[in-house]
PDB file of N, CA and C in Angstrom:
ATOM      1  N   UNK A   1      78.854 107.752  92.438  1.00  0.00           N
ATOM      2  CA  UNK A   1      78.544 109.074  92.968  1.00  0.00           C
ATOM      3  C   UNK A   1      79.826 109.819  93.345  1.00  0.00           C
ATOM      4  N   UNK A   2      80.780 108.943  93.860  1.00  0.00           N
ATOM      5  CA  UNK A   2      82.188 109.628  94.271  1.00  0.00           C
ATOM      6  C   UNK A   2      83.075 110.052  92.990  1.00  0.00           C
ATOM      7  N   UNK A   3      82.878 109.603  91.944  1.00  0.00           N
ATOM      8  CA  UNK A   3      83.378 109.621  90.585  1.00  0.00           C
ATOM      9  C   UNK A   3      83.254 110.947  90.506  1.00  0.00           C
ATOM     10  N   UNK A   4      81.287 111.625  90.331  1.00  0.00           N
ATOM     11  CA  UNK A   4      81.261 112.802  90.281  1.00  0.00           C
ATOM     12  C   UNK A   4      81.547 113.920  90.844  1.00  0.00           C
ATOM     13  N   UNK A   5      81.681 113.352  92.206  1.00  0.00           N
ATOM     14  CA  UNK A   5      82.602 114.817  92.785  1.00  0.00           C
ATOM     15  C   UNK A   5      83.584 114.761  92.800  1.00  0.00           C
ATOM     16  N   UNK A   6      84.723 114.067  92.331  1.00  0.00           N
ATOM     17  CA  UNK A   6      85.983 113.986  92.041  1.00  0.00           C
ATOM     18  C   UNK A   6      85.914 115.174  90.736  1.00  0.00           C
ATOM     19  N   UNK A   7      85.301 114.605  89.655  1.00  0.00           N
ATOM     20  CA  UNK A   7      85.067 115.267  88.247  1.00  0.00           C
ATOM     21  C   UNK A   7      84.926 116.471  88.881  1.00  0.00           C
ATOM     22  N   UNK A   8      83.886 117.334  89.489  1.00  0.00           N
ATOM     23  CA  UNK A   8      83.553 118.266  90.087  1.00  0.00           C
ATOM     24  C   UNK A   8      84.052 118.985  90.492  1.00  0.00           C
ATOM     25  N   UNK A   9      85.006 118.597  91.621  1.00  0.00           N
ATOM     26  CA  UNK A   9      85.863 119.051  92.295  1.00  0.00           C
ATOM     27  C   UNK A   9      87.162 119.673  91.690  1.00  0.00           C
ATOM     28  N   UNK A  10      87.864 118.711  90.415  1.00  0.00           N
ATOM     29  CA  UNK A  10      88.865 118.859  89.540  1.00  0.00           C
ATOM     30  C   UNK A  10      87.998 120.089  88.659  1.00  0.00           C
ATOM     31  N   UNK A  11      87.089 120.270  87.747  1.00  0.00           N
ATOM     32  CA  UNK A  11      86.443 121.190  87.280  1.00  0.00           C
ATOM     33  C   UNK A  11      86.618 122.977  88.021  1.00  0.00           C
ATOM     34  N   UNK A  12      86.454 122.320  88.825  1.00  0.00           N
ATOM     35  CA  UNK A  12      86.154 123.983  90.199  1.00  0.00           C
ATOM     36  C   UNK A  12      87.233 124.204  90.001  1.00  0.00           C
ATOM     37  N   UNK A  13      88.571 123.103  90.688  1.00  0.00           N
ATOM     38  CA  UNK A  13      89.655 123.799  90.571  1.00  0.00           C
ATOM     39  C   UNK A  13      90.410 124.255  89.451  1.00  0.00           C
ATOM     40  N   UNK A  14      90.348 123.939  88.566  1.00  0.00           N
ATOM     41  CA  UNK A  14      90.682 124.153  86.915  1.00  0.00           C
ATOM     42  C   UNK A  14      90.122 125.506  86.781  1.00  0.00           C
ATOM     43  N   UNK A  15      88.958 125.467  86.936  1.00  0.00           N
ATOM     44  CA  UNK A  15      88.547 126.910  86.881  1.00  0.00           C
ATOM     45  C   UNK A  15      88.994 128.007  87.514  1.00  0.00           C
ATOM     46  N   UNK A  16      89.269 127.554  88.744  1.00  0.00           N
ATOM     47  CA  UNK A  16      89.696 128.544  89.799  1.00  0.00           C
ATOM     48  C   UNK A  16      90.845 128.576  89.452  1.00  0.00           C
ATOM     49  N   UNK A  17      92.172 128.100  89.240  1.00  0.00           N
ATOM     50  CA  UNK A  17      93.889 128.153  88.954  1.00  0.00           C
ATOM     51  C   UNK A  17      93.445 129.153  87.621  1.00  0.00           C
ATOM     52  N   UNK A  18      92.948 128.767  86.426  1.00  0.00           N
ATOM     53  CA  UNK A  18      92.504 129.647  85.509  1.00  0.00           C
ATOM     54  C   UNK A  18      92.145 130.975  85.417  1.00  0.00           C
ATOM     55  N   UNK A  19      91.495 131.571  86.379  1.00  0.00           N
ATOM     56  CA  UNK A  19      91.163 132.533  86.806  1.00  0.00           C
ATOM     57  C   UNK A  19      91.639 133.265  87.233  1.00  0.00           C
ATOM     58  N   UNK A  20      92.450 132.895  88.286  1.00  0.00           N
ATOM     59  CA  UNK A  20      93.586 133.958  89.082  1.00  0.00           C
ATOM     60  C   UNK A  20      94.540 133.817  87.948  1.00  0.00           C
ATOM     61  N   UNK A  21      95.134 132.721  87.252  1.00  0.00           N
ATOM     62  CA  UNK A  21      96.229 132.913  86.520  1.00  0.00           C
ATOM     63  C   UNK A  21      95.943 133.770  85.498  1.00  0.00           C
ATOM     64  N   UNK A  22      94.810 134.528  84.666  1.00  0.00           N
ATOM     65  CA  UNK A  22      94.629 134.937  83.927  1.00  0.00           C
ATOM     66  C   UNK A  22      94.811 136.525  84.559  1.00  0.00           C
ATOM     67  N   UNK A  23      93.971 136.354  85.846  1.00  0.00           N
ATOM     68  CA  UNK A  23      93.843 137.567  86.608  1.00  0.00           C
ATOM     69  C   UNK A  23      95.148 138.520  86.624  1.00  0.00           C
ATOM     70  N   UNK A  24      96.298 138.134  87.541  1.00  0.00           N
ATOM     71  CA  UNK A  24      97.686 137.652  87.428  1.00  0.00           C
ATOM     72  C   UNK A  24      98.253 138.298  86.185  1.00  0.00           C
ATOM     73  N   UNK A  25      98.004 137.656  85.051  1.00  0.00           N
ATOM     74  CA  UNK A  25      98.775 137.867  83.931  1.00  0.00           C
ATOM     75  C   UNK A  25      98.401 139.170  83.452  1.00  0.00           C
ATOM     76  N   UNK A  26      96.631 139.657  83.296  1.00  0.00           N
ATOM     77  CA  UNK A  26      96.326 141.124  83.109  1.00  0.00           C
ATOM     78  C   UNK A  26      96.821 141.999  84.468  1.00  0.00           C
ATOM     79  N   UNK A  27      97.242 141.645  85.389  1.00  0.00           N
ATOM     80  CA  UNK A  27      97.718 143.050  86.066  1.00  0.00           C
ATOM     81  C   UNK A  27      99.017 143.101  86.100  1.00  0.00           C
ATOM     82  N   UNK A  28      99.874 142.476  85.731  1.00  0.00           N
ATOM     83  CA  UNK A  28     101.383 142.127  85.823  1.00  0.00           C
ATOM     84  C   UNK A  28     101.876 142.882  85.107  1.00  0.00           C
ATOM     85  N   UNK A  29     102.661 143.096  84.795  1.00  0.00           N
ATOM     86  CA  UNK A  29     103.833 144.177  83.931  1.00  0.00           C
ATOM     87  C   UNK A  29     104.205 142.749  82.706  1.00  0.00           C
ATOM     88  N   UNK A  30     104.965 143.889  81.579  1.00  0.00           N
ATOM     89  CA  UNK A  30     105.061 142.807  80.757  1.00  0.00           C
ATOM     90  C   UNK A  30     105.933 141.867  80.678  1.00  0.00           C
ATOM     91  N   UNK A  31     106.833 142.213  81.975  1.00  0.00           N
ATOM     92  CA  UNK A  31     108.054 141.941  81.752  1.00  0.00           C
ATOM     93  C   UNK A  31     107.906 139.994  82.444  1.00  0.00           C
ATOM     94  N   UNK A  32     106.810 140.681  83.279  1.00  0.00           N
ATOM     95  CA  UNK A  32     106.648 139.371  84.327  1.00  0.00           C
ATOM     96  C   UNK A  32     105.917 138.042  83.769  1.00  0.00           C
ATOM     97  N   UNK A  33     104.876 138.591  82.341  1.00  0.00           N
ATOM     98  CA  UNK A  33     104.152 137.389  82.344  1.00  0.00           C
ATOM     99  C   UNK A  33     104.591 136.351  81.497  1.00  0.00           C
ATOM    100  N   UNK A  34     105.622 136.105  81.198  1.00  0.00           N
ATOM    101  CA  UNK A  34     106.356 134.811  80.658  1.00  0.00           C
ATOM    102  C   UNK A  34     106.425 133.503  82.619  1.00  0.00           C
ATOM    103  N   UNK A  35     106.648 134.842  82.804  1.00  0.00           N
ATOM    104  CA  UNK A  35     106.600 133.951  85.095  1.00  0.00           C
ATOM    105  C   UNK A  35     105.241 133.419  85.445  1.00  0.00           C
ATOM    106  N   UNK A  36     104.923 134.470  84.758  1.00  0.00           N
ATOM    107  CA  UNK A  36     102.741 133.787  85.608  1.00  0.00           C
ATOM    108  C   UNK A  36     102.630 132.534  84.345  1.00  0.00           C
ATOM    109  N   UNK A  37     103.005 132.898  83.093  1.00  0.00           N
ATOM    110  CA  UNK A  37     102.421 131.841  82.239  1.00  0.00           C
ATOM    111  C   UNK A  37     102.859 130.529  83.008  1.00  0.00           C
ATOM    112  N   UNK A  38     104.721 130.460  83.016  1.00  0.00           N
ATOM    113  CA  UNK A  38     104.461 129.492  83.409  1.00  0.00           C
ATOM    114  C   UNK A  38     104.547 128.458  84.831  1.00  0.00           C
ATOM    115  N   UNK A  39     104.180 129.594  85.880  1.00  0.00           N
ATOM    116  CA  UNK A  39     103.331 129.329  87.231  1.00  0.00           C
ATOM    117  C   UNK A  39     102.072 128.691  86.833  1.00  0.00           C
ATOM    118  N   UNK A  40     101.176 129.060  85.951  1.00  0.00           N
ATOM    119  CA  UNK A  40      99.815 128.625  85.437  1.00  0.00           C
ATOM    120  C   UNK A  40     100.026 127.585  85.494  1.00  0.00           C
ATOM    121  N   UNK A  41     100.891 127.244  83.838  1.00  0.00           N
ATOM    122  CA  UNK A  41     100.949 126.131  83.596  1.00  0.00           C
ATOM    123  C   UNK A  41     101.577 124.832  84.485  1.00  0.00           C
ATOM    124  N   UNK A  42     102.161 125.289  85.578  1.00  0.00           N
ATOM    125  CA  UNK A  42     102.656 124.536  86.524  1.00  0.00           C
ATOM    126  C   UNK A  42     101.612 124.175  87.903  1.00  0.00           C
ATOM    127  N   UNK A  43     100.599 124.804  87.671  1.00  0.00           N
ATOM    128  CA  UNK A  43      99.961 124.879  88.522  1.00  0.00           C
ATOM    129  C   UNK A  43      98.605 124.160  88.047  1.00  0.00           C
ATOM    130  N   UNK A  44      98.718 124.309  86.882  1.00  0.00           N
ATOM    131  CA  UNK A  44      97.415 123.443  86.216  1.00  0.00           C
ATOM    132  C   UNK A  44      97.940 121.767  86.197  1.00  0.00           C
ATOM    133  N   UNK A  45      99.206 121.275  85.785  1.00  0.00           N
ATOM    134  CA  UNK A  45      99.556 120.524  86.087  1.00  0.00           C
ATOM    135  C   UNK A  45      99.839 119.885  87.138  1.00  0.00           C
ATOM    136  N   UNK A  46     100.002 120.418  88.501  1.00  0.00           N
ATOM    137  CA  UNK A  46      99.830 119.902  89.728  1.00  0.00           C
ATOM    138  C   UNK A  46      98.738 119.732  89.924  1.00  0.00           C
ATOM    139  N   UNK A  47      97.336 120.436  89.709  1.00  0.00           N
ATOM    140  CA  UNK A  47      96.206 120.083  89.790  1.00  0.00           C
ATOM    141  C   UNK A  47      95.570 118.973  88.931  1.00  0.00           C
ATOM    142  N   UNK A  48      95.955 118.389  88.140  1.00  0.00           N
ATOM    143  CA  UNK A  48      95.604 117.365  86.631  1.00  0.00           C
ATOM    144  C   UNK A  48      96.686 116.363  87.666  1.00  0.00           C
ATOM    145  N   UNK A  49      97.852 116.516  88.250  1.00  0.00           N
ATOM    146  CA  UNK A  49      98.261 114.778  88.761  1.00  0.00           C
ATOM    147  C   UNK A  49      97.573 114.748  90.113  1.00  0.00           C
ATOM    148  N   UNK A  50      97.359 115.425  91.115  1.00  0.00           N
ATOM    149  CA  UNK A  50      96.305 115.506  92.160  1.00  0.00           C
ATOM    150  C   UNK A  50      95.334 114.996  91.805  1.00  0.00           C
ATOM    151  N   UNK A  51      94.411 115.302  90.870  1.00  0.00           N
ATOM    152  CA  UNK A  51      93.359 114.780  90.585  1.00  0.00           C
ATOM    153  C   UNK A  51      93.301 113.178  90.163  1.00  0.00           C
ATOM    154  N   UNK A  52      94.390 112.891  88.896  1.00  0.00           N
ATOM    155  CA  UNK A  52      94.563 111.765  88.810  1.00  0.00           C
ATOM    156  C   UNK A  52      94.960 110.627  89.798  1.00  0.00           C
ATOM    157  N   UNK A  53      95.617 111.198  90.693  1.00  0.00           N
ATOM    158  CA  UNK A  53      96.108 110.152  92.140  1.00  0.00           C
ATOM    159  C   UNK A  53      94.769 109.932  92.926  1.00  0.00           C
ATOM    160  N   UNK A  54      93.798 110.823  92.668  1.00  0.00           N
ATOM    161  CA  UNK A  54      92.851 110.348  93.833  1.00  0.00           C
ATOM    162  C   UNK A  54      91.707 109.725  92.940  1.00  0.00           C
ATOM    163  N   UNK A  55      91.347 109.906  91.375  1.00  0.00           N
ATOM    164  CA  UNK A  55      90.706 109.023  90.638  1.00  0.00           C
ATOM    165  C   UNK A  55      91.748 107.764  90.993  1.00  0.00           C
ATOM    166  N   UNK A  56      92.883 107.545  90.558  1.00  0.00           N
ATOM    167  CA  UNK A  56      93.064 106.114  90.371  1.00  0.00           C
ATOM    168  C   UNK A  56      93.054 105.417  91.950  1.00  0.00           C
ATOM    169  N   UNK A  57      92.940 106.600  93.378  1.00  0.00           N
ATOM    170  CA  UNK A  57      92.959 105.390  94.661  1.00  0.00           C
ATOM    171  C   UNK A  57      91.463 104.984  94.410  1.00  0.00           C
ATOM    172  N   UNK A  58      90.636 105.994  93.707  1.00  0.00           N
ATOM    173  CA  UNK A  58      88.611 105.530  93.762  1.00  0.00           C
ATOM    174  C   UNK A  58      88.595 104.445  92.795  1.00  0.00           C
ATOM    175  N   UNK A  59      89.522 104.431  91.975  1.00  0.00           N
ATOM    176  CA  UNK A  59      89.126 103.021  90.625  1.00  0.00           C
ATOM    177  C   UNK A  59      89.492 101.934  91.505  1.00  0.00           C
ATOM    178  N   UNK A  60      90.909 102.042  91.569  1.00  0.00           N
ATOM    179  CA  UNK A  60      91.781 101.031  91.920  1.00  0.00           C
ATOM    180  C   UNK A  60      91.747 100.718  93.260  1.00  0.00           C
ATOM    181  N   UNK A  61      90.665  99.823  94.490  1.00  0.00           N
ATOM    182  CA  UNK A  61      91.223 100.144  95.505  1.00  0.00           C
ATOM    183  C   UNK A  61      92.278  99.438  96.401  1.00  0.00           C
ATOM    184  N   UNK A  62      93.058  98.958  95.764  1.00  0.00           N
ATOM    185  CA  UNK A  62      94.194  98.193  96.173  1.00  0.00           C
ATOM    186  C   UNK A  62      95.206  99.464  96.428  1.00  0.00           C
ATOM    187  N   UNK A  63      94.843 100.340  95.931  1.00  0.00           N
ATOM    188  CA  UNK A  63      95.624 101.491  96.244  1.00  0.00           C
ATOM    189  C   UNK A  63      95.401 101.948  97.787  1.00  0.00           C
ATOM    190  N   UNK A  64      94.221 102.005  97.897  1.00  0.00           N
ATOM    191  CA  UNK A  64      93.462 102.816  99.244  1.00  0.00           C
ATOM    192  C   UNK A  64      93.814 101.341 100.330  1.00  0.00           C
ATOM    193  N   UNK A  65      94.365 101.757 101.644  1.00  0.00           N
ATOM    194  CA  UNK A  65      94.230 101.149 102.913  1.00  0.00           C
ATOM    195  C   UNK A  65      92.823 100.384 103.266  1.00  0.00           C
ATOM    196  N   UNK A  66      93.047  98.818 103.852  1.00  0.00           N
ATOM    197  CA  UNK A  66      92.675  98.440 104.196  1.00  0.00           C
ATOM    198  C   UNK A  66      92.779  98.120 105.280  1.00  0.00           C
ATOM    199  N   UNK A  67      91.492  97.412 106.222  1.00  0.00           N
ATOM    200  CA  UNK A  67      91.737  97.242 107.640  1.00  0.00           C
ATOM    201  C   UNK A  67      92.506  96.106 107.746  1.00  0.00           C
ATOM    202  N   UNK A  68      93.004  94.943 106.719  1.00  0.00           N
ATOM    203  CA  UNK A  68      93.636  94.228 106.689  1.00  0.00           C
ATOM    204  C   UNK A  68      95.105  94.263 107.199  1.00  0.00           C
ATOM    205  N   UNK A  69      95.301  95.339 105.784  1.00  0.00           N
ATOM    206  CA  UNK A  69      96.750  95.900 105.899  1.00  0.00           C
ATOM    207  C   UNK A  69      97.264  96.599 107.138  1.00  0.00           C
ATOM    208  N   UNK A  70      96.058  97.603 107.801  1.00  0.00           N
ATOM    209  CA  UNK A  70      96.533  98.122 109.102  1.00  0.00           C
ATOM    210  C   UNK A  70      96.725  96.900 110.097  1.00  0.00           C
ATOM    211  N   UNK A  71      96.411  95.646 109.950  1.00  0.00           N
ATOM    212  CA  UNK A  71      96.286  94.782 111.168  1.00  0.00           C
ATOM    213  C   UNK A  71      98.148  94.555 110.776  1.00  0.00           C
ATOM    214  N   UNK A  72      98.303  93.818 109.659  1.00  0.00           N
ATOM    215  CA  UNK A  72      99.325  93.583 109.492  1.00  0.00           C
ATOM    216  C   UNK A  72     100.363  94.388 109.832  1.00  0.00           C
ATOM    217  N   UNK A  73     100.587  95.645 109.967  1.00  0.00           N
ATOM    218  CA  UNK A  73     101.400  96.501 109.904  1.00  0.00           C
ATOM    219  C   UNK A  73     101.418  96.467 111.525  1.00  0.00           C
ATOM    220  N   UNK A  74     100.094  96.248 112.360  1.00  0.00           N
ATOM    221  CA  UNK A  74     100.139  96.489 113.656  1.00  0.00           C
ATOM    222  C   UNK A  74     101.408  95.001 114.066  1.00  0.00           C
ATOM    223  N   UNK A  75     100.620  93.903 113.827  1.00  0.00           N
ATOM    224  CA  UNK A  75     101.458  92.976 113.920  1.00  0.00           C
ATOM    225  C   UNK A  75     102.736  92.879 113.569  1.00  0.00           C
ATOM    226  N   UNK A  76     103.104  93.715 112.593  1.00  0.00           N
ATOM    227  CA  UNK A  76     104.738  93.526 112.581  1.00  0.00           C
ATOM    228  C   UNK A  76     105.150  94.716 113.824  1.00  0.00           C
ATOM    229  N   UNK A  77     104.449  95.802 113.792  1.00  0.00           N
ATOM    230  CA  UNK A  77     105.285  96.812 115.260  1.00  0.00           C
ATOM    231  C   UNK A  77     104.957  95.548 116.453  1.00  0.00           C
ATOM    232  N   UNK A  78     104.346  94.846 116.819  1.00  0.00           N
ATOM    233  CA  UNK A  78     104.195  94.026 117.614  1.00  0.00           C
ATOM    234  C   UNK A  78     105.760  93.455 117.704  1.00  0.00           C
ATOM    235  N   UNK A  79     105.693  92.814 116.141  1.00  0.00           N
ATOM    236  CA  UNK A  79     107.123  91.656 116.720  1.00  0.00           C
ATOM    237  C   UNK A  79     108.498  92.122 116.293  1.00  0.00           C
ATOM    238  N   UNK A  80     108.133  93.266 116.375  1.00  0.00           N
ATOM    239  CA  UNK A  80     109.527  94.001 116.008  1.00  0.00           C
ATOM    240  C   UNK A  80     109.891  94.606 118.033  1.00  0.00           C
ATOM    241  N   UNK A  81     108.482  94.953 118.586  1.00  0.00           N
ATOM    242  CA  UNK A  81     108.821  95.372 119.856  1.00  0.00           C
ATOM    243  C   UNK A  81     109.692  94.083 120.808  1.00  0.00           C
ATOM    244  N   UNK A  82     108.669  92.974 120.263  1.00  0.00           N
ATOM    245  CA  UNK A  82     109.032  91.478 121.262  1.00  0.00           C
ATOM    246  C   UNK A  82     110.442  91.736 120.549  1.00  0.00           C
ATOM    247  N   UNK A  83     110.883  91.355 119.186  1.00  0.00           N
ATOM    248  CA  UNK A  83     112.584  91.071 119.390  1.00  0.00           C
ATOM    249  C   UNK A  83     113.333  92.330 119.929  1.00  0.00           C
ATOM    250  N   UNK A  84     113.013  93.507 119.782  1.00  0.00           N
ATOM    251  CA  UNK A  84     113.784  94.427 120.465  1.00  0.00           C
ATOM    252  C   UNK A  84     113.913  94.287 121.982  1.00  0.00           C
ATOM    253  N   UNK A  85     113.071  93.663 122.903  1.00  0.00           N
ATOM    254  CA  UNK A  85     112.850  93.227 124.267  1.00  0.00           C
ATOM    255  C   UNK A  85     113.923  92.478 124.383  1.00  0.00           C
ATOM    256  N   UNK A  86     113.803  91.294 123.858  1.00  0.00           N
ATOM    257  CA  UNK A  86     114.599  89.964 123.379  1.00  0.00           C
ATOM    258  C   UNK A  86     116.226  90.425 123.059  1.00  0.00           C
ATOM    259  N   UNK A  87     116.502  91.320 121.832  1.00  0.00           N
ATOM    260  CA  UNK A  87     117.354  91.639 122.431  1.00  0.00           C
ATOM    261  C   UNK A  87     117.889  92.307 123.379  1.00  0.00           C
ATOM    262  N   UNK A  88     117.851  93.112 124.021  1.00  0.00           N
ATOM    263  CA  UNK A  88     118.154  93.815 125.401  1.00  0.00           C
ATOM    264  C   UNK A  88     117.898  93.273 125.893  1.00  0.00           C
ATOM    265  N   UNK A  89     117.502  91.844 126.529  1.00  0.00           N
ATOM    266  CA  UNK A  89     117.425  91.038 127.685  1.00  0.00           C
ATOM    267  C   UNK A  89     118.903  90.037 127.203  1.00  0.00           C
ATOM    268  N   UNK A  90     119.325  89.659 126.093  1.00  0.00           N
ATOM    269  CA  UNK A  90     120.263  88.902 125.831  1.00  0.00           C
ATOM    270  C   UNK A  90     121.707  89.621 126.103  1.00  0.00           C
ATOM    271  N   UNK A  91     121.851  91.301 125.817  1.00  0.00           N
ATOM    272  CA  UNK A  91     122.637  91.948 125.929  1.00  0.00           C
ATOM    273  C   UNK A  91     122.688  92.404 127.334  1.00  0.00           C
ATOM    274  N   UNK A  92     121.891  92.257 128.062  1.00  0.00           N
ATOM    275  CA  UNK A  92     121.704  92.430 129.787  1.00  0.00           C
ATOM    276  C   UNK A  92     122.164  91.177 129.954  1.00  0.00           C
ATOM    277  N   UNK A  93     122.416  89.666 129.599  1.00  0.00           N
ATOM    278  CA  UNK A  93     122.708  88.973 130.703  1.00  0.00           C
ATOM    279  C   UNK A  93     124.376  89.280 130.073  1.00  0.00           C
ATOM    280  N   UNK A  94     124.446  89.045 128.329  1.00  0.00           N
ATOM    281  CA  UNK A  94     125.721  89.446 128.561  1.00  0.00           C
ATOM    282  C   UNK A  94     126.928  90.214 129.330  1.00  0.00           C
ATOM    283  N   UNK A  95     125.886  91.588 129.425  1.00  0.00           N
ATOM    284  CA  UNK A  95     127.017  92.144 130.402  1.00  0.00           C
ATOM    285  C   UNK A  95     127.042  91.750 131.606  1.00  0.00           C
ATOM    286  N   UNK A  96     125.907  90.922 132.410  1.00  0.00           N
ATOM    287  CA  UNK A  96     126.504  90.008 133.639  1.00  0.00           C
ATOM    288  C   UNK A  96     127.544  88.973 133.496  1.00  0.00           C
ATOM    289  N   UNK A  97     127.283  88.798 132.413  1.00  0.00           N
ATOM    290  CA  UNK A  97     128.694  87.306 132.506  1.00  0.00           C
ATOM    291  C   UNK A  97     130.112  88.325 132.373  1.00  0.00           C
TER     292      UNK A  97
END
């Protein structure tokens, strides 16, 4: 079901970049629309790898976050805080001696 509104969603916007870019190009002077063409085309292409990055996190979900991975990540800020403690307690007695 998420497949199709991905498809959907990419559709709308294709349509919509299409539209204004065409829009764009009939009111522009002539001098300009070699610029809108290729804004379009730059713009249709940002929309075609957008789309593809969020099909392949829905295929693939090793891509997409897990609650796994957030634990892990918590656990390393964990023992990254303890040795940062650890050190500044070693560098505090140093400067007593």
């Amino acid at each position: 079901m998420h497949f199709l509104l991905y498809i959907l969603i990419a559709i709308i916007t294709l349509i919509l970049l299409i539209t204004l870019s065409v829009y764009l190009i009939k009111k522009s002077k002539l001098e300009d629309k070699p610029v809108f063409i290729m804004a379009m085309i730059g713009a249709l292409i940002s929309a075609f790898i957008a789309w593809l990055v969020i099909f392949m996190a829905h295929v693939n979900p090793l891509l997409t976050p897990t609650k796994e991975s957030e634990k892990g990540t918590e656990t390393k800020e964990a023992e990254v805080k303890e040795t940062g403690i650890k050190e500044t307690n070693v560098q505090k007695e140093e400067i007593k001696q």
